[in-house]
N, C-alpha and C. Protein backbone atom coordinates (compact mmCIF):
# COMPACT_ATOMS: atom_id res chain seq x y z
N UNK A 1 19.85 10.76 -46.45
CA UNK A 1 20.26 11.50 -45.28
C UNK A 1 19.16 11.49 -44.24
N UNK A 2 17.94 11.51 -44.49
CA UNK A 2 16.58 11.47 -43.74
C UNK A 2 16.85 10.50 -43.05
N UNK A 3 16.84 9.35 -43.86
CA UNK A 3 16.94 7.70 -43.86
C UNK A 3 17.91 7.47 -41.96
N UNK A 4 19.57 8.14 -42.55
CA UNK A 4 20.21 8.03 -41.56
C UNK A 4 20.16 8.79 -39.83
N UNK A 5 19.23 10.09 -40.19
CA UNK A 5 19.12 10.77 -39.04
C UNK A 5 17.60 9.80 -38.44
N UNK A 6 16.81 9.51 -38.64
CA UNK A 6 16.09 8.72 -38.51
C UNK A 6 16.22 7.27 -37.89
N UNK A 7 17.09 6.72 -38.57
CA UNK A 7 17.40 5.53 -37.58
C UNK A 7 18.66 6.12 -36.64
N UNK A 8 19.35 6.96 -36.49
CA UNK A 8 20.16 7.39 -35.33
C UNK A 8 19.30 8.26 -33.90
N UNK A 9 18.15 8.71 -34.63
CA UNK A 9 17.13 8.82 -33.71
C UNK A 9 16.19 7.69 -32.65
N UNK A 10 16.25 6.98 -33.77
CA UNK A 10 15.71 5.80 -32.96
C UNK A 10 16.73 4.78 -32.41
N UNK A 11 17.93 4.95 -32.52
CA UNK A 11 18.58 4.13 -31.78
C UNK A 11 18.93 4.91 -30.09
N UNK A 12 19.30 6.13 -30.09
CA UNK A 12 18.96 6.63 -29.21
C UNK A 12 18.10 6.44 -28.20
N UNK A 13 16.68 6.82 -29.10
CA UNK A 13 15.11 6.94 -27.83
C UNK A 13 15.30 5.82 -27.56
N UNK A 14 15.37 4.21 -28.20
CA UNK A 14 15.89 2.64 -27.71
C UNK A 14 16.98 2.88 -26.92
N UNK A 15 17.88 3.29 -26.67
CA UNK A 15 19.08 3.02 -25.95
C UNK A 15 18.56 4.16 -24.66
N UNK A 16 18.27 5.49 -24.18
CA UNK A 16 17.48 5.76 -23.64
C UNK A 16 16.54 5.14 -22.37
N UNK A 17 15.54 4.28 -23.31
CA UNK A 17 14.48 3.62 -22.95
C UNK A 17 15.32 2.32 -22.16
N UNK A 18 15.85 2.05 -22.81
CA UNK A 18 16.79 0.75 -22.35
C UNK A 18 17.64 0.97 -20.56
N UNK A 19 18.03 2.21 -20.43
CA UNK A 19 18.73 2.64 -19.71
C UNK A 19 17.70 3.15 -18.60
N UNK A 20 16.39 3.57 -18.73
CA UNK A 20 15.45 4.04 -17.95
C UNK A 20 14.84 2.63 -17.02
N UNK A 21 14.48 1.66 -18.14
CA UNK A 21 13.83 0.31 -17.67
C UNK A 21 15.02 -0.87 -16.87
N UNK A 22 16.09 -0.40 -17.05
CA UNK A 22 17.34 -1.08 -15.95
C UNK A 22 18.07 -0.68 -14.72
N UNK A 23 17.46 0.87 -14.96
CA UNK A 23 17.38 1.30 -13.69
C UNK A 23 16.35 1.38 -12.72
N UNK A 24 14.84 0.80 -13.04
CA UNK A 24 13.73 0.82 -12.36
C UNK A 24 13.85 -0.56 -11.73
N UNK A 25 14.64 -1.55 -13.13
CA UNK A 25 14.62 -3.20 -12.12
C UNK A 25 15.93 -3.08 -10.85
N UNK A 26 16.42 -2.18 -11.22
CA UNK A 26 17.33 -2.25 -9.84
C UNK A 26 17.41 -1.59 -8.78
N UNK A 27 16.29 -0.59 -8.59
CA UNK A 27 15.56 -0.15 -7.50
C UNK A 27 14.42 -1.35 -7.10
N UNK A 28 13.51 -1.60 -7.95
CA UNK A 28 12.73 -2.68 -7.10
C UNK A 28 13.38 -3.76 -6.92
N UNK A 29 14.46 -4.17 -7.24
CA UNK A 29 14.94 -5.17 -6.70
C UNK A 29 15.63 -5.28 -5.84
N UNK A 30 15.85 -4.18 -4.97
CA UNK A 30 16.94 -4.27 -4.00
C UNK A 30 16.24 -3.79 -2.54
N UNK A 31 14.81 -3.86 -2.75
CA UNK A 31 13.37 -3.36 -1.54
C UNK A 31 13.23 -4.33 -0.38
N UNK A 32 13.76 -4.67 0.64
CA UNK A 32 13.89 -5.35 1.29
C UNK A 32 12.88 -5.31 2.66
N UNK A 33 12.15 -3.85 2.96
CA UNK A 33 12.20 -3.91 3.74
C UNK A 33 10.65 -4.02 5.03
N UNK A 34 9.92 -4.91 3.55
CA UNK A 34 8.97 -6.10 3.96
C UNK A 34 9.29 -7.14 4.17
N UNK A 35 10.54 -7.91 3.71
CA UNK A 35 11.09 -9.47 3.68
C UNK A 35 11.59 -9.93 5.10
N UNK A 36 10.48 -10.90 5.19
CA UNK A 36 10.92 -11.41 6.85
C UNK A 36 12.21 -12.55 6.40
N UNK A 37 12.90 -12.03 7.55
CA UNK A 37 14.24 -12.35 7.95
C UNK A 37 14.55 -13.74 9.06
N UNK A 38 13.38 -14.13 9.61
CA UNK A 38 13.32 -14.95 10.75
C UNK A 38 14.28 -16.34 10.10
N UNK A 39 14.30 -16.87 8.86
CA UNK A 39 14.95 -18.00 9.07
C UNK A 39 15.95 -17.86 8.66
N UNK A 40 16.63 -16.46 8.08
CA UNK A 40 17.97 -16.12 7.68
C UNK A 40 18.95 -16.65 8.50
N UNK A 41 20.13 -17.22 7.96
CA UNK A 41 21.12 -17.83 8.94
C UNK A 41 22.34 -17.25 8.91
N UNK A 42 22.87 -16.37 10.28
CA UNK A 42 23.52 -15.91 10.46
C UNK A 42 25.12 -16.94 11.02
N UNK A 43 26.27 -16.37 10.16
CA UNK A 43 27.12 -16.85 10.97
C UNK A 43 27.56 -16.74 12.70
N UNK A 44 27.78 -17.14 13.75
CA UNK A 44 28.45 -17.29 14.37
C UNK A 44 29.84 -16.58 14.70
N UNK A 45 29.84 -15.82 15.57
CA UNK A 45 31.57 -15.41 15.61
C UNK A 45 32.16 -16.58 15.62
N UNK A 46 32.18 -17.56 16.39
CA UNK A 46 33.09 -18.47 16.78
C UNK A 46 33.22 -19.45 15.51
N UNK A 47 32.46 -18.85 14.43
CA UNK A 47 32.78 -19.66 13.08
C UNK A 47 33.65 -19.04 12.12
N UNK A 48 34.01 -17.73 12.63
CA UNK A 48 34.58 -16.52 12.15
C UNK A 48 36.22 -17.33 12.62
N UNK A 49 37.26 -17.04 10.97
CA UNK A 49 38.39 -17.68 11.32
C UNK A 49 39.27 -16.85 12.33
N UNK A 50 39.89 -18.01 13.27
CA UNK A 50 40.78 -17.31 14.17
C UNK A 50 42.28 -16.57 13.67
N UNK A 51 42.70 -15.62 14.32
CA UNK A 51 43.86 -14.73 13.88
C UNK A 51 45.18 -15.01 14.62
N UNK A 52 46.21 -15.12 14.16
CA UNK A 52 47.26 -15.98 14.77
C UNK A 52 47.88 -14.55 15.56
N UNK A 53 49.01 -14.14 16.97
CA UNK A 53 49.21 -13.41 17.70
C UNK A 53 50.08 -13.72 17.98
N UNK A 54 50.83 -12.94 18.55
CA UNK A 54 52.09 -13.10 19.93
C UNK A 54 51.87 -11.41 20.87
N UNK A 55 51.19 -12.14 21.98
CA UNK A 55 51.00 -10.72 23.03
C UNK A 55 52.26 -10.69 23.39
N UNK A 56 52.76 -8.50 23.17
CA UNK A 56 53.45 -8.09 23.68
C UNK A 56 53.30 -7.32 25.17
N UNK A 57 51.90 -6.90 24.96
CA UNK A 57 51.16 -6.28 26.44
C UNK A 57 50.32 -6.80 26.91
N UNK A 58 49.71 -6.53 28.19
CA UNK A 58 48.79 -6.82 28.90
C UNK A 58 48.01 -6.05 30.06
N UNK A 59 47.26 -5.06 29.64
CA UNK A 59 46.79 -4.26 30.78
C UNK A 59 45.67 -4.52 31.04
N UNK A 60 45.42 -5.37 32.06
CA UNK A 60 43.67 -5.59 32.46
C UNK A 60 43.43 -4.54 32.97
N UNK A 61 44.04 -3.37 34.13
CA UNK A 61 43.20 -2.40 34.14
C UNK A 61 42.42 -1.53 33.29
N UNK A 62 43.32 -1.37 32.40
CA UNK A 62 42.14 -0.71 30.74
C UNK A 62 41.30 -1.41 30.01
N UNK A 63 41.24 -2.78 29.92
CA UNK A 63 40.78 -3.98 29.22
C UNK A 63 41.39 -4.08 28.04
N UNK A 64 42.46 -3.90 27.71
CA UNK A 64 43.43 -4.28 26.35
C UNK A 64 44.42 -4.81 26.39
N UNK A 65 44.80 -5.35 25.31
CA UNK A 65 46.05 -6.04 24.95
C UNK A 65 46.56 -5.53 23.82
N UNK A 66 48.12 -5.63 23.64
CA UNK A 66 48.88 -5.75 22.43
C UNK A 66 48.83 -6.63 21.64
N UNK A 67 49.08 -6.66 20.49
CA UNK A 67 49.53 -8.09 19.81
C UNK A 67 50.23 -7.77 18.34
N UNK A 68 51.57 -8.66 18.61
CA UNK A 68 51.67 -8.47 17.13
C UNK A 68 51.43 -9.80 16.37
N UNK A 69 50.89 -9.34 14.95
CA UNK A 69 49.65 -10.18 14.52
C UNK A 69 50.06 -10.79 13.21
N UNK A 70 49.50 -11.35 12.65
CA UNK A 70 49.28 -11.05 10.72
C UNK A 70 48.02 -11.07 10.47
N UNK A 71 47.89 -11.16 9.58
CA UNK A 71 46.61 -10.80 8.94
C UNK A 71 45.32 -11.10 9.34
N UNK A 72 44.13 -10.01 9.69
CA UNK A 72 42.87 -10.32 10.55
C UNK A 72 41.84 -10.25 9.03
N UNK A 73 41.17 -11.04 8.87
CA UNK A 73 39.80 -10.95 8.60
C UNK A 73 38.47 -11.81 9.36
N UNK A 74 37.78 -10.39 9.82
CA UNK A 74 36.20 -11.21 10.36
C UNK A 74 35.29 -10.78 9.96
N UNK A 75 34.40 -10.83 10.14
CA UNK A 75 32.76 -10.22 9.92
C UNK A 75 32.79 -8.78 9.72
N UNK A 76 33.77 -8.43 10.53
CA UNK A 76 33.55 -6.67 10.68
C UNK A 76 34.78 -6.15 10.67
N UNK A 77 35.90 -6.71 10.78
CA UNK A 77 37.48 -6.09 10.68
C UNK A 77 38.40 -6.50 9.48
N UNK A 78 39.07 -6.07 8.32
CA UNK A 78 40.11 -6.80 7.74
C UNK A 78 41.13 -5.14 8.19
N UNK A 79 42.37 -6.27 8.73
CA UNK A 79 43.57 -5.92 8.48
C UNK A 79 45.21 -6.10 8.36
N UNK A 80 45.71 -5.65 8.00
CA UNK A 80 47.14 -6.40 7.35
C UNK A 80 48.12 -6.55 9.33
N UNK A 81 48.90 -7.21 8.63
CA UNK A 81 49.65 -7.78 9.56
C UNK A 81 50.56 -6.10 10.43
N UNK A 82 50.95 -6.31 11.63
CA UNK A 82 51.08 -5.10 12.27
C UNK A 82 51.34 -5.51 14.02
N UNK A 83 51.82 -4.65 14.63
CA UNK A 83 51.24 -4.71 15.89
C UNK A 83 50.51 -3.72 16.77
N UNK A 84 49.68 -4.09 17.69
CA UNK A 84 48.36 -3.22 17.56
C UNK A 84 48.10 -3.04 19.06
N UNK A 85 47.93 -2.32 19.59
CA UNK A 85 46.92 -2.57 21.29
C UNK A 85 45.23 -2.64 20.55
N UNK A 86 44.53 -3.24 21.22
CA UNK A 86 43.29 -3.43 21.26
C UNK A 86 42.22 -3.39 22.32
N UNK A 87 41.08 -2.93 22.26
CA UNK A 87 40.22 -3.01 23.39
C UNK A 87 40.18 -4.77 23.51
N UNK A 88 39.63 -4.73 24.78
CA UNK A 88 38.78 -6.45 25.17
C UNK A 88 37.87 -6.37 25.52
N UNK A 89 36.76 -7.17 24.84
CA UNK A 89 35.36 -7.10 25.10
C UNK A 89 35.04 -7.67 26.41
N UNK A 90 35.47 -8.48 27.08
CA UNK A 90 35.69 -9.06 28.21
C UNK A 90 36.65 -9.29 29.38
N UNK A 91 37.14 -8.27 30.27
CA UNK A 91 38.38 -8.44 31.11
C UNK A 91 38.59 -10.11 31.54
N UNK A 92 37.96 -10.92 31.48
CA UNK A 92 37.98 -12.42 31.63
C UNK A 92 38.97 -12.95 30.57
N UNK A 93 38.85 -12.33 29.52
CA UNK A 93 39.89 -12.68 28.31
C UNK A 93 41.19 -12.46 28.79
N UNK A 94 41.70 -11.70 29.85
CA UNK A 94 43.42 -11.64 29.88
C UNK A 94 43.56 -12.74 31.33
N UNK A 95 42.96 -12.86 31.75
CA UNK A 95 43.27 -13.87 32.93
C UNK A 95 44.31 -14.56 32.37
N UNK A 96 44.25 -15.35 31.43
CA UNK A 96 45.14 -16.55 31.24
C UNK A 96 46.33 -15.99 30.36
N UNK A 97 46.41 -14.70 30.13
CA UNK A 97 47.79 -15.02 28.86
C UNK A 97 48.77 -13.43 29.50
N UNK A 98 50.34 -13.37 28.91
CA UNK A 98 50.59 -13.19 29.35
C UNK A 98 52.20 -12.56 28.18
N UNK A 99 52.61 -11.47 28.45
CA UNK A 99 53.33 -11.44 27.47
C UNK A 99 54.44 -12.64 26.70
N UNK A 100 54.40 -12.62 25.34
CA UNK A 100 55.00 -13.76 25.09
C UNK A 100 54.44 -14.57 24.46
N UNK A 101 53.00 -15.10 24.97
CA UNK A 101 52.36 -15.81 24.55
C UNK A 101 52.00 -15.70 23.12
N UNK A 102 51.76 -16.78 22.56
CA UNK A 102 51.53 -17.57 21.03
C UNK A 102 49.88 -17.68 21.40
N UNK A 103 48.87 -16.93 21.05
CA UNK A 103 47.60 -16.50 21.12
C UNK A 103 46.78 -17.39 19.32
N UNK A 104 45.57 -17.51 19.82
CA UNK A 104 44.41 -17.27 18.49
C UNK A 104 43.59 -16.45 18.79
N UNK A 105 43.02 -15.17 18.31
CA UNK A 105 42.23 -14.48 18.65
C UNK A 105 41.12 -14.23 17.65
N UNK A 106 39.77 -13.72 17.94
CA UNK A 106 39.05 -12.68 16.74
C UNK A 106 39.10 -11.33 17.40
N UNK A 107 38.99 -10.66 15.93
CA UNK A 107 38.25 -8.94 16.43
C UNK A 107 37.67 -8.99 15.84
N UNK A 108 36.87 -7.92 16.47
CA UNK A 108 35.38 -7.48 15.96
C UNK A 108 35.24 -5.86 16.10
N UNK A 109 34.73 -5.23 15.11
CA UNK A 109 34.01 -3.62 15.05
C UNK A 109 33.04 -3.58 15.95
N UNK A 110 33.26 -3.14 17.50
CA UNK A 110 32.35 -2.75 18.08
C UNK A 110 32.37 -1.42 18.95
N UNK A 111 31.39 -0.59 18.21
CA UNK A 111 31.13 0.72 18.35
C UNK A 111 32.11 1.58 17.71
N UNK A 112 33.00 1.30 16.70
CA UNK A 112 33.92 1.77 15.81
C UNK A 112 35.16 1.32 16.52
N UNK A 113 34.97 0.28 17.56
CA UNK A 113 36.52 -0.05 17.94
C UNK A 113 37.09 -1.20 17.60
N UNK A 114 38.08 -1.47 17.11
CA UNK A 114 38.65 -2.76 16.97
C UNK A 114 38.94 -3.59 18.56
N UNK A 115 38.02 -4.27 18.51
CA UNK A 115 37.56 -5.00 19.82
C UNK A 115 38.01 -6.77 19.62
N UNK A 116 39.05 -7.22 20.76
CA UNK A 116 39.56 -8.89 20.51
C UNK A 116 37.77 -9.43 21.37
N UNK A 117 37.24 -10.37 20.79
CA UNK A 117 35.98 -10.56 21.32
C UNK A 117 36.46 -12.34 21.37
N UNK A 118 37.25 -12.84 21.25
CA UNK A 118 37.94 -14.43 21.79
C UNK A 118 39.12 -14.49 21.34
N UNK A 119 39.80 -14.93 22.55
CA UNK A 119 41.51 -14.39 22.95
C UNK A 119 41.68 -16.52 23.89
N UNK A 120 42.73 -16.97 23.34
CA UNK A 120 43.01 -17.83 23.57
C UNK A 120 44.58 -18.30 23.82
N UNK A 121 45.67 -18.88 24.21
CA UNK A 121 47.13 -19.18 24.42
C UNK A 121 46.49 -20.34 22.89
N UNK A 122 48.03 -20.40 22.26
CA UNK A 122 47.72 -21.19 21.61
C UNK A 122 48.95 -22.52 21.88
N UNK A 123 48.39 -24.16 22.00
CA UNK A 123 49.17 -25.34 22.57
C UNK A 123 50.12 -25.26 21.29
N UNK A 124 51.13 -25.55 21.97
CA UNK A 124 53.10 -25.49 21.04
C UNK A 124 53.13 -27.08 21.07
């Protein structure tokens, strides 16, 4: 009986110990914030895949558009298919399109807004 409380003791303080020393490697390993970053390579929005559209609105005085969409994923937005008004990061973006239009666009999270940051007609 000694025998058994004895090695159930020591499997413990080991399992314990085990659990103390795997949580210390995963604090120092996740310390970043000496590591120079200079040759890190960032994607590109414009490498970010485009989102297929059909604008239903168009208000350049507010800088937004409608669109109904399918499915967005970018850098900073996923969402399911829907139709949506959106800010525009650029009033230059609605010049050319126009309700109706068959669009490629991205969004982007900027400043917590779902923002179209490249808005294009797309050729039929």
């Amino acid at each position: 009986m000694k025998k058994s409380f004895l090695n159930l003791v020591a499997v413990c303080g080991l399992s314990i110990l085990a659990v103390n020393v795997y949580a210390e490697q995963g604090s120092k390993g996740m310390d970043m914030a000496g590591m120079k970053m200079d040759s890190m390579q960032v994607k590109p929005a414009s490498a970010t895949a485009l989102s297929d559209g059909e604008v239903k609105a168009v208000d350049k005085e507010n800088k937004s558009i409608t669109l109904k969409h399918g499915r967005i994923k970018s850098a900073t937005v996923e969402m399911g298919a829907m139709t949506m008004q959106f800010a525009v990061k650029d009033k230059t973006l609605l010049s050319n399109v126009k309700a109706g239009d068959k669009v490629k666009f991205t969004v982007e999270n900027i400043d917590g807004i779902a923002t179209v940051t490249t808005l294009s007609v797309s050729k039929q």
